[in-house]
Protein backbone atom coordinates (compact mmCIF):
# COMPACT_ATOMS: atom_id res chain seq x y z
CA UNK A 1 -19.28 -7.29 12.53
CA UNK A 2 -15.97 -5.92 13.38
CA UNK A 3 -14.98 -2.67 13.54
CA UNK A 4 -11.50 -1.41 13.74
CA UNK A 5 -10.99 2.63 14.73
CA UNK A 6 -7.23 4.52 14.53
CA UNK A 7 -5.66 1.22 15.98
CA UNK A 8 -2.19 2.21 16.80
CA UNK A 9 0.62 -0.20 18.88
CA UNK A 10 3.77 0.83 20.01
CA UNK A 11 7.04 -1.18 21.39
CA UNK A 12 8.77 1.72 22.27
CA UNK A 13 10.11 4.09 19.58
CA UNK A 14 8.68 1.21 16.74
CA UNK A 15 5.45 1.66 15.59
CA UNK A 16 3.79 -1.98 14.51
CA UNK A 17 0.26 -0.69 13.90
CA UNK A 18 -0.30 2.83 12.70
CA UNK A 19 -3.97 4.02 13.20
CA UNK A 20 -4.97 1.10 11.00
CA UNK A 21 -8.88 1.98 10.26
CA UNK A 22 -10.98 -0.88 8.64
CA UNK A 23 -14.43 -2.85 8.84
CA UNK A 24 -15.32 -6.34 8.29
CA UNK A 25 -19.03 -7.33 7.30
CA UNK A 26 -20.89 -10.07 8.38
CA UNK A 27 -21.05 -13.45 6.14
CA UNK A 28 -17.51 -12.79 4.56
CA UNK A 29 -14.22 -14.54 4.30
CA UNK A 30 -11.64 -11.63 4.19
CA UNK A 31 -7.93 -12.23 3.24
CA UNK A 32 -5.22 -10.39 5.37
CA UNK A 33 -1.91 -9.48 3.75
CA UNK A 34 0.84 -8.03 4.25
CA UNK A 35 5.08 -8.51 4.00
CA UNK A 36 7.07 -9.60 7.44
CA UNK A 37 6.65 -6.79 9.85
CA UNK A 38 3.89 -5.30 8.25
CA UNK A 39 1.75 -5.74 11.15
CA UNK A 40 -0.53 -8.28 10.27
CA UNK A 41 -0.13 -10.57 14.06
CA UNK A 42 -0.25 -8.14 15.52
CA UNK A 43 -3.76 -6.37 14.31
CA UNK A 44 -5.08 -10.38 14.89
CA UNK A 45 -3.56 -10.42 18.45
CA UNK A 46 -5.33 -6.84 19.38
CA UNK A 47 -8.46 -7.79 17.37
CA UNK A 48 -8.99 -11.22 19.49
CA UNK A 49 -7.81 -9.57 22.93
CA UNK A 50 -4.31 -11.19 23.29
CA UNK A 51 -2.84 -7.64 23.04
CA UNK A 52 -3.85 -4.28 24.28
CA UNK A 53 -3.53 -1.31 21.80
CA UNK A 54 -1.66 1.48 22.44
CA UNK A 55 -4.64 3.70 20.84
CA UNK A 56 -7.42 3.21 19.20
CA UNK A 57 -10.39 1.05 19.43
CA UNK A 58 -11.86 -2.95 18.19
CA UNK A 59 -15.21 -3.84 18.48
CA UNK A 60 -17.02 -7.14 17.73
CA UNK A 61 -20.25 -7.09 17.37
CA UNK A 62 -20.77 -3.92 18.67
CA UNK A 63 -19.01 -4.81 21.79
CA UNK A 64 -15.83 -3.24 22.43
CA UNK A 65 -12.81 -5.63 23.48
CA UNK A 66 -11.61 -3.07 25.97
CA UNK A 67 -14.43 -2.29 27.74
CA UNK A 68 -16.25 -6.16 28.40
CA UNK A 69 -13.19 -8.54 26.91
CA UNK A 70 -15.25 -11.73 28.01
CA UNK A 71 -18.38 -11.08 25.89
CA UNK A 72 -16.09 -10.00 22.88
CA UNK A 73 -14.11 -12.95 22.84
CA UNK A 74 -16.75 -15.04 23.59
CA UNK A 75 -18.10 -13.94 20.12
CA UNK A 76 -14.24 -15.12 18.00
CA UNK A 77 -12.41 -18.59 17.48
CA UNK A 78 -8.63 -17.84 17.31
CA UNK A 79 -5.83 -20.17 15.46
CA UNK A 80 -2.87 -18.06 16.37
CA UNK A 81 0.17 -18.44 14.04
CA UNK A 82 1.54 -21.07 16.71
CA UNK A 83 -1.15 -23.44 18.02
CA UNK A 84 -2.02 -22.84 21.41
CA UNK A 85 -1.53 -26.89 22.14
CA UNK A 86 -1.10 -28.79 25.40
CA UNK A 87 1.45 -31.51 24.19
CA UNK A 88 0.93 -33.84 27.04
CA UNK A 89 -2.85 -34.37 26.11
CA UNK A 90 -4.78 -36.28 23.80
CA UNK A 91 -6.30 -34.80 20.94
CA UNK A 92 -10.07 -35.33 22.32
CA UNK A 93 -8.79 -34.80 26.36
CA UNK A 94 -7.51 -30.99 25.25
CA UNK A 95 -10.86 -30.33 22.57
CA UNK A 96 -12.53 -31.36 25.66
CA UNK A 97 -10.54 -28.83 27.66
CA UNK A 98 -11.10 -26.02 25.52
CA UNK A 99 -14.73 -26.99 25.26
CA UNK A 100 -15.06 -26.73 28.83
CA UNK A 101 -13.47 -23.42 28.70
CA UNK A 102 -15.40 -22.17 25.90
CA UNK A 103 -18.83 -22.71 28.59
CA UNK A 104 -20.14 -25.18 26.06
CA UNK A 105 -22.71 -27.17 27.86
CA UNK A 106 -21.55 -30.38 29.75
CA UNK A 107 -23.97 -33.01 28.04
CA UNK A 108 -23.15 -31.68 24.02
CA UNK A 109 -19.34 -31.43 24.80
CA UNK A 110 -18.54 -34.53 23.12
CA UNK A 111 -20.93 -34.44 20.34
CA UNK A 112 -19.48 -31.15 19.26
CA UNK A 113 -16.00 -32.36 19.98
CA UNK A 114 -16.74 -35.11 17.45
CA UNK A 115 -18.14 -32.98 15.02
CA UNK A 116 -15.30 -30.44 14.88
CA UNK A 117 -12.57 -33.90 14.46
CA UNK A 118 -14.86 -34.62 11.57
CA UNK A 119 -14.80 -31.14 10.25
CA UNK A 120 -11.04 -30.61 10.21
CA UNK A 121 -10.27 -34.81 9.78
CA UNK A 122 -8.63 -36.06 12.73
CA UNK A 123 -10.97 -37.92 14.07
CA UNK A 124 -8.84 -40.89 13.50
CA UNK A 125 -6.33 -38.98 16.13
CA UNK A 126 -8.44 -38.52 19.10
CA UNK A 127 -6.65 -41.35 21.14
CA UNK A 128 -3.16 -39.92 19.97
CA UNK A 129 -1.04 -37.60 22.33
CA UNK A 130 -0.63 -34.11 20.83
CA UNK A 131 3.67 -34.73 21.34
CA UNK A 132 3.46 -37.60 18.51
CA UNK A 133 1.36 -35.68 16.08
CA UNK A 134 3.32 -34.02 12.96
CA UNK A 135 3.20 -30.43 11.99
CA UNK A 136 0.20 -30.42 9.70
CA UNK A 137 -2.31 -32.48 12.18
CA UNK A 138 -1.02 -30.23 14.70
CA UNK A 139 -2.40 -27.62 12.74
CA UNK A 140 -5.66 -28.95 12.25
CA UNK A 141 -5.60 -29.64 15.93
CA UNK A 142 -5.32 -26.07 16.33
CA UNK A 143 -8.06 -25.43 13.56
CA UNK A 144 -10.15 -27.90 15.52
CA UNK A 145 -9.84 -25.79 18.67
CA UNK A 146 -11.10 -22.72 16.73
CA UNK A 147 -13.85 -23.65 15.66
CA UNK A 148 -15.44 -25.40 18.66
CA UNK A 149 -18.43 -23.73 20.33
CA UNK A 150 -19.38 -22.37 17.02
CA UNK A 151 -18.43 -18.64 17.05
CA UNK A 152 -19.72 -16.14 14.99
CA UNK A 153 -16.21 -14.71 13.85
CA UNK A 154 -13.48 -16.94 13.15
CA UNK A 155 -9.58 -15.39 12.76
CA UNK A 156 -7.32 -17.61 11.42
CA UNK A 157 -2.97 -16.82 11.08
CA UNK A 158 -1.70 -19.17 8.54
CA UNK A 159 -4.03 -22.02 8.86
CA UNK A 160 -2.45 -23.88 6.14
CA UNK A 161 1.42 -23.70 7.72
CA UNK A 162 3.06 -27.40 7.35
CA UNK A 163 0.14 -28.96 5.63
CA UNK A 164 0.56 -30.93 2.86
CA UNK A 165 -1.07 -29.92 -0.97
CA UNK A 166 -4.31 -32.54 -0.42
CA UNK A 167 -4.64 -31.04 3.18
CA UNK A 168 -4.22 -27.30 2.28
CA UNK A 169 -6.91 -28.66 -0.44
CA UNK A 170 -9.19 -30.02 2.31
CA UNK A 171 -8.86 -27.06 4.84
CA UNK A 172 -9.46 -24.50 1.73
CA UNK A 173 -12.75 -26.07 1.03
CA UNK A 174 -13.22 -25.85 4.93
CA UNK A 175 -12.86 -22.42 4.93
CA UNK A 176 -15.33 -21.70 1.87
CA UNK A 177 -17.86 -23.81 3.91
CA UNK A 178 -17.01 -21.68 7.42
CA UNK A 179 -17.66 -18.37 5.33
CA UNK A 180 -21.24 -19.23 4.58
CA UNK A 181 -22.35 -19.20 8.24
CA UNK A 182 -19.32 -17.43 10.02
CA UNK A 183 -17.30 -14.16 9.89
CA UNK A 184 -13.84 -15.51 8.76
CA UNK A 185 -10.48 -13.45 8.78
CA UNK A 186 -7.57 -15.42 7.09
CA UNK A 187 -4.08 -14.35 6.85
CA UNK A 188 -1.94 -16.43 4.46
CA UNK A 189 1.80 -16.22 2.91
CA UNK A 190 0.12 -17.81 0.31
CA UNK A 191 -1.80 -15.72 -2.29
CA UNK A 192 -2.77 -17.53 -4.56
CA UNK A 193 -4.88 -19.42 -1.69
CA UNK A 194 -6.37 -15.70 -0.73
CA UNK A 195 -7.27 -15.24 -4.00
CA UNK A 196 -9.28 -18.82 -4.65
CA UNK A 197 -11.27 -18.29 -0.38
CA UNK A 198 -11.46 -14.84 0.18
CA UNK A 199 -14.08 -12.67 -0.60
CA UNK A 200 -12.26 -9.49 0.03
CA UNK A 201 -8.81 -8.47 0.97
CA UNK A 202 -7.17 -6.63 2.99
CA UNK A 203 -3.72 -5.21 2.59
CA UNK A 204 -1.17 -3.63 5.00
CA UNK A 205 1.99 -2.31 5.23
CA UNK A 206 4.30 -0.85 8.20
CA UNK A 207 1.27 -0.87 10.04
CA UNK A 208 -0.78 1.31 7.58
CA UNK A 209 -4.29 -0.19 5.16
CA UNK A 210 -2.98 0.45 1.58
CA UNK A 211 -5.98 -1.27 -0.15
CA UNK A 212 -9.34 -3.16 0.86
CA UNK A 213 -11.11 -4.51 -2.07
CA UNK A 214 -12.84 -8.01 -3.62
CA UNK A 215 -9.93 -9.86 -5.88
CA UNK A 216 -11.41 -8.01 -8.84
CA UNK A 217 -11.72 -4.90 -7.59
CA UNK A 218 -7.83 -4.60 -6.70
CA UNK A 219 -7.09 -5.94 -10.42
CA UNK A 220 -9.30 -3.06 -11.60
CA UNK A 221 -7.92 -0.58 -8.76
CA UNK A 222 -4.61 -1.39 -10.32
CA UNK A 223 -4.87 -1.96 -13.68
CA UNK A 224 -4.56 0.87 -15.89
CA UNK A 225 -4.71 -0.86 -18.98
CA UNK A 226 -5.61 -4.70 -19.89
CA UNK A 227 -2.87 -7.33 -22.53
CA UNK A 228 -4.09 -8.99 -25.34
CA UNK A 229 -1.55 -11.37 -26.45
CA UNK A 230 -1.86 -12.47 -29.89
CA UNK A 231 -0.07 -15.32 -32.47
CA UNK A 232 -1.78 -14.69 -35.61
CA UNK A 233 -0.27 -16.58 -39.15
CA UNK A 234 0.92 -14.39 -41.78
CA UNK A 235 2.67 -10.91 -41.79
CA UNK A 236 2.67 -9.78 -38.17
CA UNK A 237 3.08 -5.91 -39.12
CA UNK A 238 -0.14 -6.16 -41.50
CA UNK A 239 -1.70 -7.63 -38.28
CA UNK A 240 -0.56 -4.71 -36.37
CA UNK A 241 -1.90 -2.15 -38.94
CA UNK A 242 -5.34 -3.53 -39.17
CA UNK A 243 -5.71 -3.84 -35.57
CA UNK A 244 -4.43 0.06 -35.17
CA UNK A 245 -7.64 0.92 -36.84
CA UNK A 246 -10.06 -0.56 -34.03
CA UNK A 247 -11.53 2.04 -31.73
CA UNK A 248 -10.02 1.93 -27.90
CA UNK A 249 -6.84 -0.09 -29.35
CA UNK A 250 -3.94 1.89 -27.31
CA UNK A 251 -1.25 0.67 -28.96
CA UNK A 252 0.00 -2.90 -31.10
CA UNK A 253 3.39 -4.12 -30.99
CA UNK A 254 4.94 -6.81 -32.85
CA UNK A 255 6.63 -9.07 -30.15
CA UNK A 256 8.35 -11.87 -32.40
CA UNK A 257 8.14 -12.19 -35.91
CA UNK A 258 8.81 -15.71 -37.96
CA UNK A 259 8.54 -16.22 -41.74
CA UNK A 260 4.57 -17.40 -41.47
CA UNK A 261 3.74 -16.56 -37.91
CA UNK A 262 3.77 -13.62 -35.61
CA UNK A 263 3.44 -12.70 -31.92
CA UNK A 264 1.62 -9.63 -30.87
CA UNK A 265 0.87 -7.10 -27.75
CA UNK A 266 -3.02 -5.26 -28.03
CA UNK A 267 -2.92 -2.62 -25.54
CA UNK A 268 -6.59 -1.18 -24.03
CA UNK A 269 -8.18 0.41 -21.54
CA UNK A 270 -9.52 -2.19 -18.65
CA UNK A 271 -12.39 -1.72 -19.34
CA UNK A 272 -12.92 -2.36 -23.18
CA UNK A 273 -12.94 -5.79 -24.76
CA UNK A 274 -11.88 -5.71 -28.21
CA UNK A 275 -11.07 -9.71 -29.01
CA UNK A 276 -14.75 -10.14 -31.01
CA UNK A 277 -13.77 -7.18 -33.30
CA UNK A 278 -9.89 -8.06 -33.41
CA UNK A 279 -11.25 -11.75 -34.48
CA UNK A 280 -13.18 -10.71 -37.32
CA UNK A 281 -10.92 -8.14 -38.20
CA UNK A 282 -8.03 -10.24 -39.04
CA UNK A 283 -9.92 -12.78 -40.28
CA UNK A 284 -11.44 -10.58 -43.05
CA UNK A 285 -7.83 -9.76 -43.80
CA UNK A 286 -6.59 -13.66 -43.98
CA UNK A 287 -4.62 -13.57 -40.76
CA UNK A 288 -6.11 -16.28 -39.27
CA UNK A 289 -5.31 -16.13 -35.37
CA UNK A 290 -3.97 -19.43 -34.13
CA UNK A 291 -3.80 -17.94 -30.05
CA UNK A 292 -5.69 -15.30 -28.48
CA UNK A 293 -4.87 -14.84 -24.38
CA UNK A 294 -6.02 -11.78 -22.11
CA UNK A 295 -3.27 -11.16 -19.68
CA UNK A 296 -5.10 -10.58 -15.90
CA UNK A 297 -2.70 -8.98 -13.57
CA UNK A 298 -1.85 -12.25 -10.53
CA UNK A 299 -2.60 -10.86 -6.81
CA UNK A 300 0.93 -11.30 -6.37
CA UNK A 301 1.33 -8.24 -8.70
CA UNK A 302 -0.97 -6.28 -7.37
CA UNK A 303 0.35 -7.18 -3.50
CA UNK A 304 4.18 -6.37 -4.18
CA UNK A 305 2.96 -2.93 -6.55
CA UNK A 306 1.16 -1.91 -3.39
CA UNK A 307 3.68 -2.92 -0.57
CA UNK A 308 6.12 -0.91 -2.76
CA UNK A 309 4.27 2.25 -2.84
CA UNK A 310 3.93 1.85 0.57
CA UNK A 311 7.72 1.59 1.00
CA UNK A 312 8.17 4.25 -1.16
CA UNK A 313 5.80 6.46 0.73
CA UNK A 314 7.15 5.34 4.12
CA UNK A 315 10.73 6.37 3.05
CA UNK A 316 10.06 9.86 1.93
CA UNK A 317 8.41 10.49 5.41
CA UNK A 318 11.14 8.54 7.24
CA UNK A 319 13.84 11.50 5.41
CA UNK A 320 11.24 14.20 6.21
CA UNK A 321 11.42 13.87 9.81
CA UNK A 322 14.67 13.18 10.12
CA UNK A 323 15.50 16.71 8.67
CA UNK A 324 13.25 18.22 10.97
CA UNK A 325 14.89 16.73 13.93
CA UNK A 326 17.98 17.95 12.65
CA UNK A 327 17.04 21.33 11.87
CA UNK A 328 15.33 21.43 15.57
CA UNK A 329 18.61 20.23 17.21
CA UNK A 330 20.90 22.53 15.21
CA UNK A 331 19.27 25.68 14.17
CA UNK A 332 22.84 26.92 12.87
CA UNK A 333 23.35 23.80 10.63
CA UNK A 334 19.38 24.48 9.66
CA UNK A 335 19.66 28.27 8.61
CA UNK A 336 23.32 26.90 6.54
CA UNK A 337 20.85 24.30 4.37
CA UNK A 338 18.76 27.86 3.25
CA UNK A 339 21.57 29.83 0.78
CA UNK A 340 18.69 32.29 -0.35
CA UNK A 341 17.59 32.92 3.62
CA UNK A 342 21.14 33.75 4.22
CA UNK A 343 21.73 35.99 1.13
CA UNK A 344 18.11 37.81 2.09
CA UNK A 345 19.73 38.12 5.60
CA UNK A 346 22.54 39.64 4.55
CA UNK A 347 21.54 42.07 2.28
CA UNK A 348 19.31 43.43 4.90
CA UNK A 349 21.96 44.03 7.10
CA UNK A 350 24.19 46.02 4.19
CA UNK A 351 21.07 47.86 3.65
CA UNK A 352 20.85 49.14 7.05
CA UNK A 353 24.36 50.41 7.63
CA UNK A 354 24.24 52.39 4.08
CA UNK A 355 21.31 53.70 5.87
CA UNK A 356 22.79 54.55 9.13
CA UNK A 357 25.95 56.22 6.88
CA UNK A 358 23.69 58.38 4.88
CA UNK A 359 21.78 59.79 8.13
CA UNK A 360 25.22 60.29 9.44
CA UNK A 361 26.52 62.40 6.74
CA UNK A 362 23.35 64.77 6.33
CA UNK A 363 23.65 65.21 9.92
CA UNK A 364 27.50 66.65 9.48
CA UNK A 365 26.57 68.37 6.47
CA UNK A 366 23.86 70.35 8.26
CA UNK A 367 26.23 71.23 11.35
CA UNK A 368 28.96 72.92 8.97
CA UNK A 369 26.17 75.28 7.33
């Protein structure tokens, strides 16, 4: 549905997007994160036509936004991190606006206009001026304009911004029911509410993809090994040594230890499940287990492991380049940074005038005779 090729933006010297490659399939509700700066308004304002990219190409549908703008973006409803609101109107005199602009026919303007109020729940705020709303029905205001004219793709910055917990509630369940006949985009500070909508996610940093994957296939993408957390009642090292015996069982460590209870760490593979055989095991040993608890890595784990590696990355490359440039603009202060080039230089110049001295000398010697 929309296909993203080498996108690249520059503001002079700063690179915001750096040939960001990525697709987005029809039918699915993809999270977009990333830390400040990473890019992520950016991509949304290039994506929806608000920005032109430096390089690279977007294409909705299989229309690119470059070439025929007005077809593309007739095709995506936009909620921009700031709502694009005319204060001065009433909420149903600027939904009318927009649905005007949108080319939705004259005679269903104000059926759909309803039906988007009833959607995103103002339509108890029709008759109020935009000025006197708060925050979060400004917000849905803005959610409200969106959606109108029913587009296929819908790309949404922060929808949930200065709403309050039964709202963010209400426009999470919103978005599950937009994903089952739209394309929906969503980028949230808030992961826990990517990880309960989305269906995949999408995560960037300084400008770069660093992972695209469902929920469950970053936790297996960055899981090396899965927790079994244990509180078992008896003698926790006798735990520890029976469950050292079970086949896949990485390692067992004895995390607190009380006169008739103990707390333990079972260390696998991701991908093997060992609880069944750990339960019968200790049971068969009378160690009853009063608390068994798999440990699942959060998203928030998995988003500030990747962002990291992405730093880390970013870094090195920063301290490459900069060496370069230095080398480039001093060649002296480059060849001084090489002791073995220097040492290899020198000797070859020793080795020439020994040379030069030894031709010399047979030269005399041959005179005299």
């Amino acid at each position: 549905m929309i296909e993203v090729n080498s996108l690249t933006k520059r503001y002079g010297n700063h690179t915001a997007v750096d040939r960001l490659t990525f697709s987005v399939e029809k039918g699915q509700v993809y999270g977009f994160l990333g830390p400040n700066g990473a890019g992520k308004s950016t991509t949304m304002n290039i994506i929806t036509g608000y920005l032109a990219p430096t390089d690279g190409t977007v294409t909705i549908d299989g229309i690119d936004i470059q070439k025929d703008p007005e077809a593309a973006k007739a095709k995506v409803g936009y909620l921009p991190e700031i709502p694009p609101l005319y204060t001065d109107m009433t909420v149903e005199e600027y939904l009318l606006f927009v649905a005007e602009l949108k080319k939705v026919p004259s005679k269903e303007r104000r059926a759909k206009v309803d039906e988007v109020c009833e959607m995103t729940r103002i339509a108890d705020m029709k008759q109020r001026l935009i000025r006197n709303l708060s925050k979060g029905y400004r917000q849905r205001v803005g959610m409200a304009q969106a959606i109108l004219g029913d587009p296929e793709i819908l790309i949404l910055d922060e929808p949930t911004v200065g709403l309050d917990p039964k709202q963010i509630i209400e426009i999470r369940d919103l978005i599950r029911k937009l994903g089952e006949n739209h394309t929906v985009i969503l980028s949230s500070h808030i992961l826990s509410e990517v990880s309960a909508v989305c269906d995949k996610i999408l995560i960037i940093s300084h400008g770069k993809l660093v992972a695209c994957d469902t929920p469950d296939g970053l936790q297996g993408l960055m899981s090396g090994n899965a927790e079994l957390e244990l509180t078992v009642r008896g003698d926790g090292q006798a735990a520890a040594e029976a469950i050292r015996t079970i086949e896949g069982v990485s390692s067992v460590e004895v995390k607190e230890s009380a006169a008739d209870e103990a707390k333990l760490s079972v260390v696998t593979p991701v991908d093997t499940d060992v609880r069944e055989q750990v339960f019968y095991l200790l049971a068969g040993e009378h160690l009853p287990i009063l608390e068994m608890t798999l440990n699942h890595r959060s998203l928030e784990d998995i988003f500030l492991e990747l962002t990291a590696d992405a730093d880390r990355k970013d870094e090195t490359s920063g301290k490459a380049r900069k060496h370069r440039r230095k080398g480039a603009e001093d060649p002296e202060e480059g060849a001084a940074q090489d002791p073995e080039k220097d040492v290899s230089q020198e000797n070859g110049q020793e080795g020439q005038q020994a040379q030069q001295t030894a031709e010399e000398a047979d030269s005399k010697e041959a005179d005299e005779k």
